[in-house]
C-alpha atoms as a PDB file:
ATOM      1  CA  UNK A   1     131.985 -98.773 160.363  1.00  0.00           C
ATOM      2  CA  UNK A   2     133.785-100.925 158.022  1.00  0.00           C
ATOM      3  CA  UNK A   3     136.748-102.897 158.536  1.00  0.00           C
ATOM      4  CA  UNK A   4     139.132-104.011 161.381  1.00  0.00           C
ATOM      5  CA  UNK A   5     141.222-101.654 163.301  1.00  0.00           C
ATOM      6  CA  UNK A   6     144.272 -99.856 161.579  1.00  0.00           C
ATOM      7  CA  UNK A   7     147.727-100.720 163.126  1.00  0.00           C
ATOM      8  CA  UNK A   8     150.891 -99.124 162.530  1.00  0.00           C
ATOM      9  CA  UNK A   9     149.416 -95.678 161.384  1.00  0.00           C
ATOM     10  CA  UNK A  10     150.787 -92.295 163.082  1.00  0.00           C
ATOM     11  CA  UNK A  11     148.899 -89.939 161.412  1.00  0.00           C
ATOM     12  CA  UNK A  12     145.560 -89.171 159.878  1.00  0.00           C
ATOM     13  CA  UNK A  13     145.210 -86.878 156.541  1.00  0.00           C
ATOM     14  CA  UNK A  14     141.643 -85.335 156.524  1.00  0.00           C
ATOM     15  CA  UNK A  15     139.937 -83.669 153.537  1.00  0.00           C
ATOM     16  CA  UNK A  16     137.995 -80.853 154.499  1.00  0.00           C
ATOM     17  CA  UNK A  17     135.279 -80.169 152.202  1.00  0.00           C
ATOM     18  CA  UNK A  18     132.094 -82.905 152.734  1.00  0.00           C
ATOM     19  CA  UNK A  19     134.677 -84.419 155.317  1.00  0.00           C
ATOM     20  CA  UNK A  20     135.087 -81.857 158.344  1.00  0.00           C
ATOM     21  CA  UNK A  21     133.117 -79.012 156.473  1.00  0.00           C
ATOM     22  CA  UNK A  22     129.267 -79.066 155.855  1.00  0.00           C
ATOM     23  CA  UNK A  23     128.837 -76.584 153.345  1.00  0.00           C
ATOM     24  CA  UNK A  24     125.098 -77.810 152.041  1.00  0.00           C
ATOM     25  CA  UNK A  25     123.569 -74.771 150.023  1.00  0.00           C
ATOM     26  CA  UNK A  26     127.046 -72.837 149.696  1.00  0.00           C
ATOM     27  CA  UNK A  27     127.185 -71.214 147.023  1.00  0.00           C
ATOM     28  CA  UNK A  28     124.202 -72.896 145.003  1.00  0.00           C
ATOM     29  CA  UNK A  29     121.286 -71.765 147.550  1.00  0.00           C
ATOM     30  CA  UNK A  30     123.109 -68.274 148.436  1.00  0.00           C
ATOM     31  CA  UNK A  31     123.049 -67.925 144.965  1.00  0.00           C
ATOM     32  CA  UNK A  32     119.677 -68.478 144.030  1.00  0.00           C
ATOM     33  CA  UNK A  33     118.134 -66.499 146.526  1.00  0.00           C
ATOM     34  CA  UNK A  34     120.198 -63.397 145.688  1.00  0.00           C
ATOM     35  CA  UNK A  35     119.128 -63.819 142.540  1.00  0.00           C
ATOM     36  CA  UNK A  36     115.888 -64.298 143.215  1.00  0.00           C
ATOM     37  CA  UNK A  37     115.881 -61.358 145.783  1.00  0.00           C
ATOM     38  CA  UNK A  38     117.103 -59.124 142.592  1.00  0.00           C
ATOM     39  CA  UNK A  39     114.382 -60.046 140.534  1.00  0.00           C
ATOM     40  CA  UNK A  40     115.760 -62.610 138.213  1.00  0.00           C
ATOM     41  CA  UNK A  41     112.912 -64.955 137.236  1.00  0.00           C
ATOM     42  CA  UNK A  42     114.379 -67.898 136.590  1.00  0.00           C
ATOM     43  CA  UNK A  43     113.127 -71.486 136.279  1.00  0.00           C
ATOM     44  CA  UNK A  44     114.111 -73.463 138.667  1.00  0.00           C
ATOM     45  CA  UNK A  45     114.535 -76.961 137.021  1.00  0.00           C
ATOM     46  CA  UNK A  46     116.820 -74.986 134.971  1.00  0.00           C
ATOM     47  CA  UNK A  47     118.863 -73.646 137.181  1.00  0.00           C
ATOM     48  CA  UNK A  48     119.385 -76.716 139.074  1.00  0.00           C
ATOM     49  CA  UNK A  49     120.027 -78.371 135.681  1.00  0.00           C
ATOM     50  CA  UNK A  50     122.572 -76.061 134.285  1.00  0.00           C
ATOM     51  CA  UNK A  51     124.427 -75.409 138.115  1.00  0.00           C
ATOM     52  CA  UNK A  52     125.220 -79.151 138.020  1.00  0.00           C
ATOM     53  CA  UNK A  53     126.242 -80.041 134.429  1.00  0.00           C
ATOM     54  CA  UNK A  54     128.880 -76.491 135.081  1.00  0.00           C
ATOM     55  CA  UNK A  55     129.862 -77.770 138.653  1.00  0.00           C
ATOM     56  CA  UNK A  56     130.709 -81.686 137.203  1.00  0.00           C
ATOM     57  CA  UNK A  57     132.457 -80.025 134.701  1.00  0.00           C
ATOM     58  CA  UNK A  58     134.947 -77.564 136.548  1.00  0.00           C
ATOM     59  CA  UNK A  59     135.426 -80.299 139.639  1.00  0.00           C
ATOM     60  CA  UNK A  60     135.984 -83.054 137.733  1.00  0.00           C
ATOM     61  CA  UNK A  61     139.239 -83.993 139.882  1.00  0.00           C
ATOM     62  CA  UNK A  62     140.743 -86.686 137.336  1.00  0.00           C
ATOM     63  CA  UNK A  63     140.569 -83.594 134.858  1.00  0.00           C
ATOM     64  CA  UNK A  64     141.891 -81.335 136.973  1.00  0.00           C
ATOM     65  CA  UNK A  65     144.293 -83.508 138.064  1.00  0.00           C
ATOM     66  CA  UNK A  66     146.141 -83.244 134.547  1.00  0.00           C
ATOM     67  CA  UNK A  67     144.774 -79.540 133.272  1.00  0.00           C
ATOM     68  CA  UNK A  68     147.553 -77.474 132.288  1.00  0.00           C
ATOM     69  CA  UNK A  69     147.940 -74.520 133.401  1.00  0.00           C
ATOM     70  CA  UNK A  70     146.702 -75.085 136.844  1.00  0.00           C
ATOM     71  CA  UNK A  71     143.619 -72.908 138.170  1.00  0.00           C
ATOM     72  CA  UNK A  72     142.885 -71.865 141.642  1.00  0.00           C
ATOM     73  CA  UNK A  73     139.604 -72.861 143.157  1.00  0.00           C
ATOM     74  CA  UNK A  74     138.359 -69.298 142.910  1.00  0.00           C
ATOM     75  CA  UNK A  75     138.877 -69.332 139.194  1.00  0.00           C
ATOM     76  CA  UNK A  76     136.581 -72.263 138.890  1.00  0.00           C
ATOM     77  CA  UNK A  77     133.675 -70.543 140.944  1.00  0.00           C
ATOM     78  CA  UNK A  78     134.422 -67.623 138.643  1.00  0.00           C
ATOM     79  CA  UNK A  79     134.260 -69.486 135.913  1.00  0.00           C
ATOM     80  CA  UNK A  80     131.151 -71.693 136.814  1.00  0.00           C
ATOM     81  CA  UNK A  81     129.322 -68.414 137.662  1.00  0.00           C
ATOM     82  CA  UNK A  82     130.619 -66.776 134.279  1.00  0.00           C
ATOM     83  CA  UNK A  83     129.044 -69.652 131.626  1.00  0.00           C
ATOM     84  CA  UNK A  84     126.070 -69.477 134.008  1.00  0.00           C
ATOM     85  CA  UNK A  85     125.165 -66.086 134.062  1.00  0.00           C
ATOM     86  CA  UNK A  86     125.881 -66.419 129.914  1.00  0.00           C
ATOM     87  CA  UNK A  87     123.402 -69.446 130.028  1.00  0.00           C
ATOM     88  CA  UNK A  88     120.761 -67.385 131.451  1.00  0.00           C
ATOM     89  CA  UNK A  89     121.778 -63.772 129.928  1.00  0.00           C
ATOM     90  CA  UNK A  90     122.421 -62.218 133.128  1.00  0.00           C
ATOM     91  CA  UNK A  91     126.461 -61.576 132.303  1.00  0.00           C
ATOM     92  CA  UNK A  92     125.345 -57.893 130.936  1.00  0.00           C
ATOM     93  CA  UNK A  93     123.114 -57.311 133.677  1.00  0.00           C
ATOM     94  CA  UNK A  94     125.770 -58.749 136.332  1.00  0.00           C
ATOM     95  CA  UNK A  95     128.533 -57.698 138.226  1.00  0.00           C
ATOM     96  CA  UNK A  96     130.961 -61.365 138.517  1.00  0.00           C
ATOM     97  CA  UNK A  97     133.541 -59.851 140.079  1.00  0.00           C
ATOM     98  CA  UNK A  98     131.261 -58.559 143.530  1.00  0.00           C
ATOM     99  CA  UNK A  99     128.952 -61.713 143.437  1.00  0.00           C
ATOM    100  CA  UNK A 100     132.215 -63.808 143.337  1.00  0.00           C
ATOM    101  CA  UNK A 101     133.064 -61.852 146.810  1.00  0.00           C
ATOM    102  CA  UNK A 102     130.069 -62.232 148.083  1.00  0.00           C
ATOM    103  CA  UNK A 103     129.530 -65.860 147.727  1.00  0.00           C
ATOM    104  CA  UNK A 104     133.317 -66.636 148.503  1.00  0.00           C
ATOM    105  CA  UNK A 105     132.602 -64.660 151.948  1.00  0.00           C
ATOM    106  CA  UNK A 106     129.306 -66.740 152.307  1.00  0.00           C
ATOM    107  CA  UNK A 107     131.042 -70.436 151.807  1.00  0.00           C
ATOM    108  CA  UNK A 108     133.431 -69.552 155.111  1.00  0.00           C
ATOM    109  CA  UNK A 109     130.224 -68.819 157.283  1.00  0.00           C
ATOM    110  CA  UNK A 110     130.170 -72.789 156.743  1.00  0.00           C
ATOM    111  CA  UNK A 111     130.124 -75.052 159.551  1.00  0.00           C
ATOM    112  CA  UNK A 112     131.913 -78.219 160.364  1.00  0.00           C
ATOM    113  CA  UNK A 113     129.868 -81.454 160.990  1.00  0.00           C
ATOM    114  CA  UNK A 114     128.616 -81.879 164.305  1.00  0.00           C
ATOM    115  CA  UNK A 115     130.756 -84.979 165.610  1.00  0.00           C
ATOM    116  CA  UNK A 116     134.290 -83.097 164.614  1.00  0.00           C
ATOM    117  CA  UNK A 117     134.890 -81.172 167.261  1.00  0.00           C
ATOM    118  CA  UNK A 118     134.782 -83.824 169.665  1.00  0.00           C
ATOM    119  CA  UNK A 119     136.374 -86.565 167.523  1.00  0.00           C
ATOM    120  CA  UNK A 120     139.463 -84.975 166.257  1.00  0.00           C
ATOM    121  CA  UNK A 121     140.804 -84.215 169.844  1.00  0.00           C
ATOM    122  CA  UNK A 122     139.733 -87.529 170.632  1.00  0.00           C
ATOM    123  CA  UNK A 123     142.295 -88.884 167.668  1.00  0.00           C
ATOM    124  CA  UNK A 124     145.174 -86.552 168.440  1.00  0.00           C
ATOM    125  CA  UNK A 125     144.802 -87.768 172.056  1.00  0.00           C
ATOM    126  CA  UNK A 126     145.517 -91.065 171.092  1.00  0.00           C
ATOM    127  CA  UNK A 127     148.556 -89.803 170.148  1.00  0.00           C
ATOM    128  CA  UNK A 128     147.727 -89.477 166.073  1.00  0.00           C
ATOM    129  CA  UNK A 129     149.278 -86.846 164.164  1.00  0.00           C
ATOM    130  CA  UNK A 130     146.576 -84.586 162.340  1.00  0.00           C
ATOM    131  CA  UNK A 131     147.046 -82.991 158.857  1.00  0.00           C
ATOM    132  CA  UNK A 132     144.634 -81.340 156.264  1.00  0.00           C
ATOM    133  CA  UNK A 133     145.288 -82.457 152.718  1.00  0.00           C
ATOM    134  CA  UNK A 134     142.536 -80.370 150.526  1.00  0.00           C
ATOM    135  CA  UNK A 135     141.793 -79.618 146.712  1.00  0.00           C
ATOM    136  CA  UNK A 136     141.478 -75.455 148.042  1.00  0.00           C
ATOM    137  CA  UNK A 137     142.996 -72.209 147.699  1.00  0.00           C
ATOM    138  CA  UNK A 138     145.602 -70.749 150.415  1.00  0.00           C
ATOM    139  CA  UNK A 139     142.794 -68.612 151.531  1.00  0.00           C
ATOM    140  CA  UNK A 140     139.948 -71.016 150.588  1.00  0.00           C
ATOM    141  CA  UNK A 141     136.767 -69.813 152.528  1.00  0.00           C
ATOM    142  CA  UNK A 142     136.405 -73.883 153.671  1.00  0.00           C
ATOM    143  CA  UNK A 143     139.923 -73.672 155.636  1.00  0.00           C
ATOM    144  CA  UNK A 144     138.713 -70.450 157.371  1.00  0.00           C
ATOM    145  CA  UNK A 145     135.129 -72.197 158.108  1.00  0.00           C
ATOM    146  CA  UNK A 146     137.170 -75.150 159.702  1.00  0.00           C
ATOM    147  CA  UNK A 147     139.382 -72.546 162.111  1.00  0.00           C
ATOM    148  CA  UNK A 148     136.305 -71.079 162.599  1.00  0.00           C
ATOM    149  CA  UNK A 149     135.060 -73.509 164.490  1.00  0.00           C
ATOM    150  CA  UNK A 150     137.872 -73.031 166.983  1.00  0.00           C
ATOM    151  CA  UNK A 151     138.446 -77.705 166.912  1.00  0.00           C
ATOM    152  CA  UNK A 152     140.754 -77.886 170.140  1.00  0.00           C
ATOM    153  CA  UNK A 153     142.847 -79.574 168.206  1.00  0.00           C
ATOM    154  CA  UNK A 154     146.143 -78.647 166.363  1.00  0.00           C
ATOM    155  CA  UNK A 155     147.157 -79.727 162.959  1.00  0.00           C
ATOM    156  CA  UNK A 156     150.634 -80.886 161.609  1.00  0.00           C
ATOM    157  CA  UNK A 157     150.312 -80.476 158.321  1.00  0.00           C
ATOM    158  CA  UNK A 158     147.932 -78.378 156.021  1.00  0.00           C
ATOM    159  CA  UNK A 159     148.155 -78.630 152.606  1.00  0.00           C
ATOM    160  CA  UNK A 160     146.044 -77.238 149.882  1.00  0.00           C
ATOM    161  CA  UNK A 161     146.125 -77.411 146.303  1.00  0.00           C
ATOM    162  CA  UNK A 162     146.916 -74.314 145.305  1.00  0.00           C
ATOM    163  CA  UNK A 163     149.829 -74.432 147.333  1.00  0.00           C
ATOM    164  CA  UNK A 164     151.106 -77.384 145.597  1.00  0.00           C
ATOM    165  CA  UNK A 165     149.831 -76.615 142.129  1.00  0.00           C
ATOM    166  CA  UNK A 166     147.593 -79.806 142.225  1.00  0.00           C
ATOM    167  CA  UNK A 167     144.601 -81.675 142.878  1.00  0.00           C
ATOM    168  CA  UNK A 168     144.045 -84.722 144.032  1.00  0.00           C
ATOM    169  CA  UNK A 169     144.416 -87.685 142.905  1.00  0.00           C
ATOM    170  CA  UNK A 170     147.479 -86.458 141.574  1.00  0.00           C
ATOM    171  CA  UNK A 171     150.521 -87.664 143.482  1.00  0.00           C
ATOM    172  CA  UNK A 172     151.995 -84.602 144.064  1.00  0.00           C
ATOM    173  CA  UNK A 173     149.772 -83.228 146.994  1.00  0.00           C
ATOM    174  CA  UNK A 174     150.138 -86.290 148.633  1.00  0.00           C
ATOM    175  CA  UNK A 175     153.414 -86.797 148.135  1.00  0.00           C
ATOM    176  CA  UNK A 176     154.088 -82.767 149.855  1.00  0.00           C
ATOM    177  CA  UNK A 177     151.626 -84.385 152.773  1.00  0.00           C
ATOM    178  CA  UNK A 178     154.339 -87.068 153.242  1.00  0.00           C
ATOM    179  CA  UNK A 179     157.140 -85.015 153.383  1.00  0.00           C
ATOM    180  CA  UNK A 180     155.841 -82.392 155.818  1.00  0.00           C
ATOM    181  CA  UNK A 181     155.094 -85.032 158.287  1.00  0.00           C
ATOM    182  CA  UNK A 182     158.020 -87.329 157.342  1.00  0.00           C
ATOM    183  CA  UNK A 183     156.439 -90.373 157.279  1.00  0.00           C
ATOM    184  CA  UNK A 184     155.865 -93.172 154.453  1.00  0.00           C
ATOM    185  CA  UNK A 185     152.497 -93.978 152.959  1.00  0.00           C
ATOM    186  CA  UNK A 186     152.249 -97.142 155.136  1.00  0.00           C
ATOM    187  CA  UNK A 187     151.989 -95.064 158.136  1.00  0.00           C
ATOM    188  CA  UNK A 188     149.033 -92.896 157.327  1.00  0.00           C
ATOM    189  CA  UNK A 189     145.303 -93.258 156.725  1.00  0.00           C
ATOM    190  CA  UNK A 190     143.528 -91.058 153.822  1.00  0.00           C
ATOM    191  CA  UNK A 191     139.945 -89.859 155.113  1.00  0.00           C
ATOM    192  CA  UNK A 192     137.315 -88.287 152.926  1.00  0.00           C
ATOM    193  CA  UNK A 193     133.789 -88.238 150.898  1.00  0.00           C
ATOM    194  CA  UNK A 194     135.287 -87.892 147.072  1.00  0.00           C
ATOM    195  CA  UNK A 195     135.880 -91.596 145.706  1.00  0.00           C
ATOM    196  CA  UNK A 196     138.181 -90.309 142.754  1.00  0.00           C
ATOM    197  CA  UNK A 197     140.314 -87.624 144.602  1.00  0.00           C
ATOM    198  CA  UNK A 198     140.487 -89.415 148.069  1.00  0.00           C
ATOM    199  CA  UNK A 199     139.965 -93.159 147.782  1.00  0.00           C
ATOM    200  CA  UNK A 200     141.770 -93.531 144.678  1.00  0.00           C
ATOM    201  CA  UNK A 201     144.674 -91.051 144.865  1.00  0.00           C
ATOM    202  CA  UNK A 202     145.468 -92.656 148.331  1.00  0.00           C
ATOM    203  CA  UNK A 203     145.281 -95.890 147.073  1.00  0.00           C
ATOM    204  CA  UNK A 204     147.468 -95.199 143.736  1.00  0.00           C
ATOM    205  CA  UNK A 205     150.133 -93.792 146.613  1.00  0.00           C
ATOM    206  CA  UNK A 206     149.660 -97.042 148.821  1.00  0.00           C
ATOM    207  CA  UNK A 207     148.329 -95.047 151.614  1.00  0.00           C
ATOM    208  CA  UNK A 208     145.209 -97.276 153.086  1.00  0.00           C
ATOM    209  CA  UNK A 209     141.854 -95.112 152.260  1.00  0.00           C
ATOM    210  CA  UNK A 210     138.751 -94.763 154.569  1.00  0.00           C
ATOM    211  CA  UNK A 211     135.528 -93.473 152.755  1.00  0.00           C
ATOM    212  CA  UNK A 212     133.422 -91.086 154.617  1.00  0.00           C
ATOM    213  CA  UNK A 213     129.770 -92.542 152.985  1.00  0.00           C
ATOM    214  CA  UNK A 214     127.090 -89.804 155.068  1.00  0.00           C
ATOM    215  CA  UNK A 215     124.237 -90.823 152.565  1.00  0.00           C
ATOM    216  CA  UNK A 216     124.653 -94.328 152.623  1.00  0.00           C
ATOM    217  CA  UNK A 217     125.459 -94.285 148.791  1.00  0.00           C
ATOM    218  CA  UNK A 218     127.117 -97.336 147.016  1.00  0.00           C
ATOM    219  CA  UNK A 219     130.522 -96.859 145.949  1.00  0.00           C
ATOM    220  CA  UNK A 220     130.926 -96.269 142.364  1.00  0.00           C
ATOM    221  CA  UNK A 221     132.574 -98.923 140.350  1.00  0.00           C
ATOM    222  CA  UNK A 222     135.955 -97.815 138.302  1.00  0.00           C
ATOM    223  CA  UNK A 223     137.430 -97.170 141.635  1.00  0.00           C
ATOM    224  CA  UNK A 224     139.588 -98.796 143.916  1.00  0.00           C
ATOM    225  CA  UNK A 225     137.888 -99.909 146.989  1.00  0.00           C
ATOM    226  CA  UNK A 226     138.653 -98.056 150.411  1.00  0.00           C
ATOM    227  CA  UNK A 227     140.048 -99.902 153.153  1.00  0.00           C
ATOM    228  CA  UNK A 228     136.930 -99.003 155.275  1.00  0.00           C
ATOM    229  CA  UNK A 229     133.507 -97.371 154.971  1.00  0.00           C
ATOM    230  CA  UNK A 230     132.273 -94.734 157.704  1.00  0.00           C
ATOM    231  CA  UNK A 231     128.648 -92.819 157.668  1.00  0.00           C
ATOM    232  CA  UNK A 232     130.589 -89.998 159.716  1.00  0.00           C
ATOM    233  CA  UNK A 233     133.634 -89.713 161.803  1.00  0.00           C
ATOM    234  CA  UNK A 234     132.780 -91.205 164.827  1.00  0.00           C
ATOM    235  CA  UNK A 235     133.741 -94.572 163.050  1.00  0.00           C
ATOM    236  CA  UNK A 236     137.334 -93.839 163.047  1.00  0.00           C
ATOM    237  CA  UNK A 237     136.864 -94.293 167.148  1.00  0.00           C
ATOM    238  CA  UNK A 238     136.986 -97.806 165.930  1.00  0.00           C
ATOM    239  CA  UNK A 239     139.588 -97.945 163.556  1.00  0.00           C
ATOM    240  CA  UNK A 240     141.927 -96.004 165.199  1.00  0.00           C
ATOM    241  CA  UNK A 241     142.325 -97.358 168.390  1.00  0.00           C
ATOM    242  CA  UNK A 242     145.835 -95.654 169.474  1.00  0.00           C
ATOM    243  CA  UNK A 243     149.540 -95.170 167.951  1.00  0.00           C
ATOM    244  CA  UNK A 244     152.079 -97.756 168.536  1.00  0.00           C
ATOM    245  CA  UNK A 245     154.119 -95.806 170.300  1.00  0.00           C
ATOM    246  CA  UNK A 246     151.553 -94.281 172.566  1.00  0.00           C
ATOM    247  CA  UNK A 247     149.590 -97.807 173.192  1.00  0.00           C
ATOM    248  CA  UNK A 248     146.390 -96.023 173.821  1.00  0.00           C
END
């Protein structure tokens, strides 16, 4: 943990993807090996390769951010999976529309990190409002993995891109956040892993910014610096002590 204590704050917004959900290997790994199972012999360096140059380019947030018309989340998978499967000439051999279903089903067998179902409960204990502010679909498959996991914990606020029509760090989402808990940005605390689409649209809204760092990485320059670094979410034990008004 990074940083002294937060004062004045009433209520936490999480991100969910990387933040509360692990999805490591969803859908790259459930891809390859049904692939693989199906007898596509492809090289792996390749793959790897070509999977990352399409995912930087469809979740680029500061893009997406701005892109107009807006596009759901599933239209990026579909689209990610479309120019790959043209990359390695499997779009005639392919059926995108049922391997899109079956890896969409796949992410929500995701599970959350190991220290969030006892650290959330923990927060809203201390008497912190709780609310879910993620670049997703309505019916995202990384929402479902997080009910999933049954968090005794209840949330005040969820709100998705999709719903909004926009990504973070655009202001919008956050500023639909705000409203549906009523509070200013001076009395919340931004938590996630994505420097662009949590550090900095927090910051750009004047909402104070904790950076969820699990591989000890440096933080990229270009950005604004978060308030506080965590390696997982049992450092906001330390920075959020207890609401004013509950004193805890």
């Amino acid at each position: 943990m990074s940083g002294p204590p937060f004062t004045g704050i009433e209520a936490v917004l999480f991100d969910v993807l990387h933040t509360l959900v692990d999805d490591s290997g969803f859908p790259r790994f459930q891809l390859w090996k049904m692939l693989e199972a199906e007898g596509c012999d492809l090289d792996a360096a390749d793959f790897e390769e070509t999977y990352n140059s399409l995912t930087a380019r469809e979740y680029d947030w500061e893009a997406a951010a701005v892109e107009d018309p807006f596009r759901t989340m599933k239209d990026r998978h579909k689209t990610r999976l479309k120019d790959l499967y043209r990359h390695f000439d499997l779009d005639r051999r392919r059926d995108l529309v049922s391997d899109i279903e079956m890896l969409w089903d796949r992410i929500a067998t995701s599970g959350v990190y190991r220290e969030v179902p006892d650290v959330l409960p923990i927060l809203q204990g201390r008497g912190y409002r709780i609310a879910l502010i993620s670049n997703a679909d309505i019916d995202d498959p990384v929402i479902r993995a997080l009910y999933r996991a049954g968090i005794d914990v209840s949330f005040d606020a969820v709100v998705t891109s999709q719903e909004v029509g926009s990504y973070k760090p655009a202001a919008r989402i956050f500023e639909r956040a705000l409203y549906e808990l009523g509070l200013g940005p001076e009395e919340v605390v931004m938590v996630g892993d994505n420097p662009a689409s949590d550090v900095m649209g927090a910051k750009r809204m004047g909402i104070a910014a904790v950076w969820v760092d699990r591989r000890g990485k440096d933080f990229p320059d270009g950005y604004p610096a978060p308030d506080a670094r965590i390696r997982d979410l049992r450092g906001l034990l330390d920075l959020l002590q207890g609401t004013t008004s509950s004193g805890q």
